[in-house]
PDB file of N, CA and C in Angstrom:
ATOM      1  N   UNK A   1     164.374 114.553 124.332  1.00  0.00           N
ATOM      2  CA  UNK A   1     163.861 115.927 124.269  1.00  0.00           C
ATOM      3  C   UNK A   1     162.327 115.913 124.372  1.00  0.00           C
ATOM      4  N   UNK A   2     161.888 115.244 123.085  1.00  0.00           N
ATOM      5  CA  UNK A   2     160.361 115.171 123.553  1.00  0.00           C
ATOM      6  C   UNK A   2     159.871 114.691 124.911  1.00  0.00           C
ATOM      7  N   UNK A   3     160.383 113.580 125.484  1.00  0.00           N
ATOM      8  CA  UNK A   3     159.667 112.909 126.143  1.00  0.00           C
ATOM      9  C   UNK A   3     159.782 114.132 127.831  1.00  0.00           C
ATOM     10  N   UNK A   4     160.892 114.701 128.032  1.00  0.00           N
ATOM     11  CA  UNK A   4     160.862 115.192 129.408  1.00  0.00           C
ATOM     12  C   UNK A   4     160.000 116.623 128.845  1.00  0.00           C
ATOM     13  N   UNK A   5     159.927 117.310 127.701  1.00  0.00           N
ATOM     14  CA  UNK A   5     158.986 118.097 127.194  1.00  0.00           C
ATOM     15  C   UNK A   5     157.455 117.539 127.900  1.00  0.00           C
ATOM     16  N   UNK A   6     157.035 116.732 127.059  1.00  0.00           N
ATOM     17  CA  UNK A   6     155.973 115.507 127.207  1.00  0.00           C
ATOM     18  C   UNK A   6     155.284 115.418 128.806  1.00  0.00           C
ATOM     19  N   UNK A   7     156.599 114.718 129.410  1.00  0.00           N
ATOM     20  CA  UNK A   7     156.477 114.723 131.076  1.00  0.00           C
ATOM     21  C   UNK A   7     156.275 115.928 131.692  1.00  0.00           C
ATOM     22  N   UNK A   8     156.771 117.108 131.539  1.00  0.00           N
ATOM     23  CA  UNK A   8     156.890 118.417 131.776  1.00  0.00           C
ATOM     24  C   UNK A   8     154.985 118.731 131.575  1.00  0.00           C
ATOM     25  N   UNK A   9     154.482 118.733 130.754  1.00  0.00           N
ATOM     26  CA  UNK A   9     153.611 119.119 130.333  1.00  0.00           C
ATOM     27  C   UNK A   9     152.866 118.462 130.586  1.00  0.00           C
ATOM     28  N   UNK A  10     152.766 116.943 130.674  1.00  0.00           N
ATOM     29  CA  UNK A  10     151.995 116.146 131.324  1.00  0.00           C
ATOM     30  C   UNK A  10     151.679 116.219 133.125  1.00  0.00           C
ATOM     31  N   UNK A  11     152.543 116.674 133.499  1.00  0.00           N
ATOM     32  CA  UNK A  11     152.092 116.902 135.028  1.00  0.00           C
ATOM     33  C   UNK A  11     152.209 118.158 135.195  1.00  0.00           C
ATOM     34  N   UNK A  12     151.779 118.799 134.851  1.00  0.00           N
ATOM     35  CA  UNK A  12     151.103 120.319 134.343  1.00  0.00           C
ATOM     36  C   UNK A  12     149.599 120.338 134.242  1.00  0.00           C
ATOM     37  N   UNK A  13     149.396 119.731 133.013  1.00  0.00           N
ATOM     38  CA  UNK A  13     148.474 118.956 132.891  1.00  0.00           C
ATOM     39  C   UNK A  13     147.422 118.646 134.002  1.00  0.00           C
ATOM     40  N   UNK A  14     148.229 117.537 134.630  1.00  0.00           N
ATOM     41  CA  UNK A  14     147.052 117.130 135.538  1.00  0.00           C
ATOM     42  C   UNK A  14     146.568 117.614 136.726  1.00  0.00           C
ATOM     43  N   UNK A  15     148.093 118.708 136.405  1.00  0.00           N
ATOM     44  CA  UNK A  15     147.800 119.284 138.105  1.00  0.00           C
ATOM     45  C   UNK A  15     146.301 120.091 137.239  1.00  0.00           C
ATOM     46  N   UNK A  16     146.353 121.045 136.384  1.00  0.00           N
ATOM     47  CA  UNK A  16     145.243 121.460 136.101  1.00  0.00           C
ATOM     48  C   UNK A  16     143.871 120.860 136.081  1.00  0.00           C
ATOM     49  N   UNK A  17     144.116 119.898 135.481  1.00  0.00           N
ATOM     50  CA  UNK A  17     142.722 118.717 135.456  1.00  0.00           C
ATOM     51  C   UNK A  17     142.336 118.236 136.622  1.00  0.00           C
ATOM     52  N   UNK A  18     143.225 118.242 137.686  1.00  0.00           N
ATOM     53  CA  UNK A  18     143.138 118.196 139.400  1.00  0.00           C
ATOM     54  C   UNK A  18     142.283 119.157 139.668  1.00  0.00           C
ATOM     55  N   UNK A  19     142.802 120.261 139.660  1.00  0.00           N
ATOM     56  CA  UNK A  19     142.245 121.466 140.082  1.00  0.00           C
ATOM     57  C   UNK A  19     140.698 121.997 139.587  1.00  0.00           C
ATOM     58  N   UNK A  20     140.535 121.332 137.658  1.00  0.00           N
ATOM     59  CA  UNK A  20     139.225 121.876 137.823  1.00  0.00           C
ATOM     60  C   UNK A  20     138.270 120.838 138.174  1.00  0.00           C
ATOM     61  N   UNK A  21     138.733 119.450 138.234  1.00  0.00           N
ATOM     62  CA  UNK A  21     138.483 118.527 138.551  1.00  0.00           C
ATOM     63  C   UNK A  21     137.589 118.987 140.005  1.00  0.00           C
ATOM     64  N   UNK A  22     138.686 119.357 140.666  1.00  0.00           N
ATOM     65  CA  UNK A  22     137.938 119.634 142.320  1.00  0.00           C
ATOM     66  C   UNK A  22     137.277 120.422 142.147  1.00  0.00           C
ATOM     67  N   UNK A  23     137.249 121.595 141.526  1.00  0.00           N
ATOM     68  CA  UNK A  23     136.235 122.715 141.485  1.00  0.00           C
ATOM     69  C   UNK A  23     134.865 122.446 141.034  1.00  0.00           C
ATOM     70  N   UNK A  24     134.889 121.376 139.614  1.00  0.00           N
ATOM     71  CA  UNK A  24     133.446 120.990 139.417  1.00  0.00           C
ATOM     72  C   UNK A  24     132.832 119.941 140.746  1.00  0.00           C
ATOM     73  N   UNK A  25     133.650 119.422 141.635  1.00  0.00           N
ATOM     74  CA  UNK A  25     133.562 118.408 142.314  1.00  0.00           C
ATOM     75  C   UNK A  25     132.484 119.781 143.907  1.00  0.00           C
ATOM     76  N   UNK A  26     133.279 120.504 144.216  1.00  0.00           N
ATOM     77  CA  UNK A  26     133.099 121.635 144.648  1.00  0.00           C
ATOM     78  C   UNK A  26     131.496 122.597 144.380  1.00  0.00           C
ATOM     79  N   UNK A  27     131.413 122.360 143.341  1.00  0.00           N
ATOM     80  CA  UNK A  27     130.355 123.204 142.988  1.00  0.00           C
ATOM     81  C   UNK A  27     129.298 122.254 142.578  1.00  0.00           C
ATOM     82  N   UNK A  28     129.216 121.475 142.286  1.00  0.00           N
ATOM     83  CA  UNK A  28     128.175 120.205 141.495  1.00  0.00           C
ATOM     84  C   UNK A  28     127.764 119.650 143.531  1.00  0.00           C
TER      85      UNK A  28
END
């Protein structure tokens, strides 16, 4: 239960951290 929770949320996650990732990458 936790862990596909976990996984679920973890590549969620990074897609976000991707995204602002590129945006500071983008603007800097």
């Amino acid at each position: 239960m936790w862990e596909s929770l976990s996984s679920l949320l973890g590549g969620k996650v990074d897609i976000v951290m991707m995204y602002l990732s590129g945006d500071d990458w983008n603007v800097g």
